[in-house]
N, C-alpha and C. Protein backbone atom coordinates (compact mmCIF):
# COMPACT_ATOMS: atom_id res chain seq x y z
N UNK A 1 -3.31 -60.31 13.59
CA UNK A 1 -2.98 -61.58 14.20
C UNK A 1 -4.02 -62.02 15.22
N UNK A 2 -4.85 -61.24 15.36
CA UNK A 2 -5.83 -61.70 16.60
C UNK A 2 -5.80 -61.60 17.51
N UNK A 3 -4.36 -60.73 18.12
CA UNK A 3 -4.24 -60.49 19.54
C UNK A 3 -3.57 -59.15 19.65
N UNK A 4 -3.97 -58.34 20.54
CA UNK A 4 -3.47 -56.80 20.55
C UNK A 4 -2.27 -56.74 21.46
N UNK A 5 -1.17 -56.64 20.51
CA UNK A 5 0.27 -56.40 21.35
C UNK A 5 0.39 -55.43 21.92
N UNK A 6 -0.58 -54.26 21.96
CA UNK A 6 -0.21 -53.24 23.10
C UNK A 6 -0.62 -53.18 24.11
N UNK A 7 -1.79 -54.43 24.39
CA UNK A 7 -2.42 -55.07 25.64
C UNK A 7 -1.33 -56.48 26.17
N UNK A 8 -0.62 -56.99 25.41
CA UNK A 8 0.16 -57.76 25.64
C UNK A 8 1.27 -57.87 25.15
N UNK A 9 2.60 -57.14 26.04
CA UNK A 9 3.93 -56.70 25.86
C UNK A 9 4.83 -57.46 25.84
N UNK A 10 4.47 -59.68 26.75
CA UNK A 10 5.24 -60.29 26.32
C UNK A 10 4.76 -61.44 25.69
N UNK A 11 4.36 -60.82 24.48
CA UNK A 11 3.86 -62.25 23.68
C UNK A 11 5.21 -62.50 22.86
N UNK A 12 5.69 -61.53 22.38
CA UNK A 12 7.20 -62.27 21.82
C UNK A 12 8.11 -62.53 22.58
N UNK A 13 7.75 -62.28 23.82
CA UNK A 13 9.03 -62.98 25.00
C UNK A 13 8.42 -64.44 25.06
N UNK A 14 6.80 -64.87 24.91
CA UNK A 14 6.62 -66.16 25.33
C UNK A 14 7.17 -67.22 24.05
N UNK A 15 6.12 -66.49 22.86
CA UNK A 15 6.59 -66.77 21.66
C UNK A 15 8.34 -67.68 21.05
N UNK A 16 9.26 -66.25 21.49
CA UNK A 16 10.34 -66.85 21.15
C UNK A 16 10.72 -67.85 22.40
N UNK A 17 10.55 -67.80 23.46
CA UNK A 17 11.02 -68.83 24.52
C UNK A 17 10.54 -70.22 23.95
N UNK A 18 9.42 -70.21 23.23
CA UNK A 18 8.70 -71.84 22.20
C UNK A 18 9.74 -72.16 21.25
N UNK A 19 10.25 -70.83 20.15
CA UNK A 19 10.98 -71.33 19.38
C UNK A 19 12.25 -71.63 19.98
N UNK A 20 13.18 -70.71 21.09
CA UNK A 20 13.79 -71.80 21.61
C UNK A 20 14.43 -72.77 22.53
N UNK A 21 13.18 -73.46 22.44
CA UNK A 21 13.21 -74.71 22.62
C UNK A 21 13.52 -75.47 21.82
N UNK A 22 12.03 -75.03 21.04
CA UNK A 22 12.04 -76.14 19.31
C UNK A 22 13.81 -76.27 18.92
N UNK A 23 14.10 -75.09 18.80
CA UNK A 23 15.39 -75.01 18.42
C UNK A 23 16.69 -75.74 19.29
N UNK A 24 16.41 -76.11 20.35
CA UNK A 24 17.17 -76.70 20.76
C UNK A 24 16.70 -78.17 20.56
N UNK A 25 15.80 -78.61 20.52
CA UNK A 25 15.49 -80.30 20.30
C UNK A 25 16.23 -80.40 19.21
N UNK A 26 16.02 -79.65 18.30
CA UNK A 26 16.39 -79.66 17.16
C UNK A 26 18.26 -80.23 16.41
N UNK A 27 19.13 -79.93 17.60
CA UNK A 27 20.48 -80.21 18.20
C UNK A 27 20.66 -81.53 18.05
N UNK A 28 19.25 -82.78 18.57
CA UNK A 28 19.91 -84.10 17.96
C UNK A 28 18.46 -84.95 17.59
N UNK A 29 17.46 -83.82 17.19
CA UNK A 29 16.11 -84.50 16.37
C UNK A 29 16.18 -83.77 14.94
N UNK A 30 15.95 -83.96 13.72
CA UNK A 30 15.42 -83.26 12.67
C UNK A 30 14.55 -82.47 13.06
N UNK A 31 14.29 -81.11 11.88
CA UNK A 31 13.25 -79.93 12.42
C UNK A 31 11.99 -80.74 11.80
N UNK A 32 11.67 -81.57 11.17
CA UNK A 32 10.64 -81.94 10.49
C UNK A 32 9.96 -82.51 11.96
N UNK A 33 10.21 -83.16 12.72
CA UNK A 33 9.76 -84.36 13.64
C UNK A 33 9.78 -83.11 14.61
N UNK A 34 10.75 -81.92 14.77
CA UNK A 34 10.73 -80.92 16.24
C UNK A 34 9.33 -79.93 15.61
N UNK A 35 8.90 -79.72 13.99
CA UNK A 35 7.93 -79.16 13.84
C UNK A 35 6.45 -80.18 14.11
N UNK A 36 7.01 -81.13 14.15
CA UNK A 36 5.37 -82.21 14.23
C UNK A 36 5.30 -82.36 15.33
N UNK A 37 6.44 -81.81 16.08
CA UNK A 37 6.16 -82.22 17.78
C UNK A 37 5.53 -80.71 18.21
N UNK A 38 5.51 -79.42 17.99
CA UNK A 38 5.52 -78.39 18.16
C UNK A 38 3.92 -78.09 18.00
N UNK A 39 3.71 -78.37 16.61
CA UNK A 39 2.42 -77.89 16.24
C UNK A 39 1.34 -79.05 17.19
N UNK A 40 1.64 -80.61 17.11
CA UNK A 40 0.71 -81.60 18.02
C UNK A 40 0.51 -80.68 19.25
N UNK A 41 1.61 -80.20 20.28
CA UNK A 41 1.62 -79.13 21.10
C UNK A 41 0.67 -78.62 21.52
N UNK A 42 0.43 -77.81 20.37
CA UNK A 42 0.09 -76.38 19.74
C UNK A 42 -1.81 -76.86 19.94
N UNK A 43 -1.96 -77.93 19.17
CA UNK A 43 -3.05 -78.16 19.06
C UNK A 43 -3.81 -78.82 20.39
N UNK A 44 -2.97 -79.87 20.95
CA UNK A 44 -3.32 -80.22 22.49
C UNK A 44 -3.61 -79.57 23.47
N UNK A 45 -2.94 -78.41 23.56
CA UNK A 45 -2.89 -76.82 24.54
C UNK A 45 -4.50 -76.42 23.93
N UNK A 46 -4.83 -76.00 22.74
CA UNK A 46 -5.97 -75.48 22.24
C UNK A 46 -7.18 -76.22 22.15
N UNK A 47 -6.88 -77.27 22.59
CA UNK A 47 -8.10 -78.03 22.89
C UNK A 47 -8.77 -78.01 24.27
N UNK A 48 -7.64 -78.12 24.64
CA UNK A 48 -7.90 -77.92 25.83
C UNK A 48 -8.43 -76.52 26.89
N UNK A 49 -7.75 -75.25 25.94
CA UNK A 49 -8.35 -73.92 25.90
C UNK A 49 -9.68 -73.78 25.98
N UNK A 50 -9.64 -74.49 24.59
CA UNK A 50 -11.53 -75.15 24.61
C UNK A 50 -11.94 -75.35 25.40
N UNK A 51 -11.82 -76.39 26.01
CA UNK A 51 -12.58 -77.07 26.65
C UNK A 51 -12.72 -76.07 28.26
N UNK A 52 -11.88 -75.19 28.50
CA UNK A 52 -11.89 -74.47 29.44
C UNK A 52 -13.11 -73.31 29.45
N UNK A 53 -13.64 -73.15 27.77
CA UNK A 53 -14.29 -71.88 27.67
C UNK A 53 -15.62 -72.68 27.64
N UNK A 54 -15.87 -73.83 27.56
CA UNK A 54 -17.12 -74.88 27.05
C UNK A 54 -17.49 -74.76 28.68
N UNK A 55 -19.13 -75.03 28.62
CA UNK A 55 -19.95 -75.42 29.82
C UNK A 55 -20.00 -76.33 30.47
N UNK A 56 -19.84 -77.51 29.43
CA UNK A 56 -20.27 -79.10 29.30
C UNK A 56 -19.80 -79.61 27.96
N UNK A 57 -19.60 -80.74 27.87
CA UNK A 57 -19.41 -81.52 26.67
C UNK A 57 -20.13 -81.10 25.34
N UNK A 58 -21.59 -80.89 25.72
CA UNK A 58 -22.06 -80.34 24.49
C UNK A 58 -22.30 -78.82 23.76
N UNK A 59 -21.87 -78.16 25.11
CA UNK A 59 -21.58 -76.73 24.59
C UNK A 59 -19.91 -76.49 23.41
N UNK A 60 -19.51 -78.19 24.09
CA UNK A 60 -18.08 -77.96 23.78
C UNK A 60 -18.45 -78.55 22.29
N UNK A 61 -19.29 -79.36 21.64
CA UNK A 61 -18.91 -79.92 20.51
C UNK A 61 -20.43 -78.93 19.93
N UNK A 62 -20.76 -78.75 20.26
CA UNK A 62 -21.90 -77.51 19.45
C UNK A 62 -20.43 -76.47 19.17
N UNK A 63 -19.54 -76.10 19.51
CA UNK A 63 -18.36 -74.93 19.10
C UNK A 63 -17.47 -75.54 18.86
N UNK A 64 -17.38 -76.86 18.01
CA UNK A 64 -15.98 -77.71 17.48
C UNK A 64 -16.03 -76.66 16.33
N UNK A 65 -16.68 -77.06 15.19
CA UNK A 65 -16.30 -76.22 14.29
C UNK A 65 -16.22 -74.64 14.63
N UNK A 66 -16.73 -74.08 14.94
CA UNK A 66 -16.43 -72.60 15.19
C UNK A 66 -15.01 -72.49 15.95
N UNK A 67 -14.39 -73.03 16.92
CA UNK A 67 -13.36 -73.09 17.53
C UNK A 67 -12.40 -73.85 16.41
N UNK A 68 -12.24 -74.80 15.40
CA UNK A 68 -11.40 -75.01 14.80
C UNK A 68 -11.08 -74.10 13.91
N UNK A 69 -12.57 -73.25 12.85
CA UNK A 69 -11.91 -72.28 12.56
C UNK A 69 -11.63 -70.86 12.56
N UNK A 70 -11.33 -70.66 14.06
CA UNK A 70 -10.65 -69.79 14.62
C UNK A 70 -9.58 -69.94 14.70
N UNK A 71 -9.29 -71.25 15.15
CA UNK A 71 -7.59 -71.29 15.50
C UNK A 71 -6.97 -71.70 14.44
N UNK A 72 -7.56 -72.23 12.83
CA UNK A 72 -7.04 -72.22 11.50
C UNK A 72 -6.62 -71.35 11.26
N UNK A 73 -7.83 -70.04 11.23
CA UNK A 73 -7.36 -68.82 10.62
C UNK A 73 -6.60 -67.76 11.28
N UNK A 74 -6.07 -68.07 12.58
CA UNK A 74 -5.05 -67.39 13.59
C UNK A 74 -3.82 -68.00 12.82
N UNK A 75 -3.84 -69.58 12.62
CA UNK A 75 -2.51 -70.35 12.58
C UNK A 75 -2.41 -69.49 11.23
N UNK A 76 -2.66 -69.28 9.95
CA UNK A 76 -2.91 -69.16 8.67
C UNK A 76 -2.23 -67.68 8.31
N UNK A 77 -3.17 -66.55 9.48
CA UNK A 77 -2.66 -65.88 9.27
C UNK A 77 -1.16 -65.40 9.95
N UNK A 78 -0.97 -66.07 10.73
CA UNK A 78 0.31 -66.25 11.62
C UNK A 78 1.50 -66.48 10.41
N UNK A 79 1.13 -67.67 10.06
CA UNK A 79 2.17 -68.12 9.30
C UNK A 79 2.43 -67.59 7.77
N UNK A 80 1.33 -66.81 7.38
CA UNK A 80 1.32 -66.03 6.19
C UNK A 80 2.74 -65.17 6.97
N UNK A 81 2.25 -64.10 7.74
CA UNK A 81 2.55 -62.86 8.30
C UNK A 81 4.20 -63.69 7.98
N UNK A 82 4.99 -64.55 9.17
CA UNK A 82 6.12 -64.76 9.07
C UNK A 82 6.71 -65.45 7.62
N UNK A 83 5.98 -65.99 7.22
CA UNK A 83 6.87 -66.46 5.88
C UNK A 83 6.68 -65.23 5.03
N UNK A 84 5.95 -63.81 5.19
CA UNK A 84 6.20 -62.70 4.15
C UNK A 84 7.62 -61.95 4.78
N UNK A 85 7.49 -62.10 6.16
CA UNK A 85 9.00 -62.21 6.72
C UNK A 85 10.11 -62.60 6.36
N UNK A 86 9.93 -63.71 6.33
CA UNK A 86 11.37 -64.72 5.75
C UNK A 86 11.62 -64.32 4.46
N UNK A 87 10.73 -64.25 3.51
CA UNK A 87 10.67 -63.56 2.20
C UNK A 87 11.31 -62.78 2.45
N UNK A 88 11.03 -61.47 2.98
CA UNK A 88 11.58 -60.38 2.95
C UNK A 88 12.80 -59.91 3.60
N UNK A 89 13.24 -60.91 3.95
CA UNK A 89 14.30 -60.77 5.08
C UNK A 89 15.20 -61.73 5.10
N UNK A 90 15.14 -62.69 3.70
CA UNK A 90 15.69 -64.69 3.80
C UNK A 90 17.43 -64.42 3.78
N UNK A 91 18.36 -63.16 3.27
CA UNK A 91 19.36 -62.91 3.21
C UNK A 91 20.32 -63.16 5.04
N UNK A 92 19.03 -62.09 5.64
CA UNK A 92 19.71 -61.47 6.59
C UNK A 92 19.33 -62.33 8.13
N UNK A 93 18.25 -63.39 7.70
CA UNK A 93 18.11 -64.14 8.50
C UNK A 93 18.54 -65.33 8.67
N UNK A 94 18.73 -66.28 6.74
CA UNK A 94 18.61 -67.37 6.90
C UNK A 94 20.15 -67.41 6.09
N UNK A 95 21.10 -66.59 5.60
CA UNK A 95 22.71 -66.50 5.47
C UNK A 95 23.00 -64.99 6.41
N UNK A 96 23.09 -64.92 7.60
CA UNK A 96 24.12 -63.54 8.21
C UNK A 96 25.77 -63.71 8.23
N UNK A 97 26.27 -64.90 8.12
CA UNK A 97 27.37 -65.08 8.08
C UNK A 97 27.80 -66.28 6.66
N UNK A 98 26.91 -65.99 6.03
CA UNK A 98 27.35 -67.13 4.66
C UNK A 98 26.81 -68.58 5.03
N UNK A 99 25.70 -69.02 6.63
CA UNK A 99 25.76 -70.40 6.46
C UNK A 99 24.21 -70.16 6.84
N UNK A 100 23.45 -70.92 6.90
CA UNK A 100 21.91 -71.35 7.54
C UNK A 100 21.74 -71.42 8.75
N UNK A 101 20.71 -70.77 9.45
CA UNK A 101 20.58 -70.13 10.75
C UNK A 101 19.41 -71.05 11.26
N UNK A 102 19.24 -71.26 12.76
CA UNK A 102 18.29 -71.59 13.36
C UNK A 102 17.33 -70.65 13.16
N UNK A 103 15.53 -70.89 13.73
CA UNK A 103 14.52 -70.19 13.01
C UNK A 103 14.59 -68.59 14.48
């Protein structure tokens, strides 16, 4: 995943505190519009990351592409990793009581 969880013990405490949220917008927005609001987020925060690690403007767009695909192939493999999850797990996550579960 790109980040060493035994150097960082609450990345799934920050992690799930994102999903819920999402999950609560979600209460009187569709998940389609709480996922387009999530990932815009996602990407605004990381630009801005950027721009924190950049010198100047042009150190920053000399590393557009190299910085986009980094954070493609983080998002990519992120979301591989959990949807082999959900796969593997769609019973006990997404029916535990016979109905459809928040994420």
């Amino acid at each position: 995943m790109g980040v060493d969880l035994n150097k960082d013990p609450t990345f799934f405490d920050r992690a799930d505190a994102h999903i819920q949220l999402a999950n609560e917008h979600c209460s009187d927005t569709g998940r389609g519009k709480v996922s387009a609001s999530l990932m815009y987020g996602s990407a605004r925060f990381q630009a801005w990351n950027a721009a924190t690690w950049a010198e100047d403007v042009e150190d920053m767009k000399a590393r557009r592409d190299e910085t986009v695909k980094y954070f493609v192939e983080q998002y990519k493999a992120m979301l591989e990793e959990n949807l082999d999850d959900y796969i593997g797990n769609f019973e006990q996550y997404m029916r535990p009581n016979g109905s459809l579960d928040a994420a």
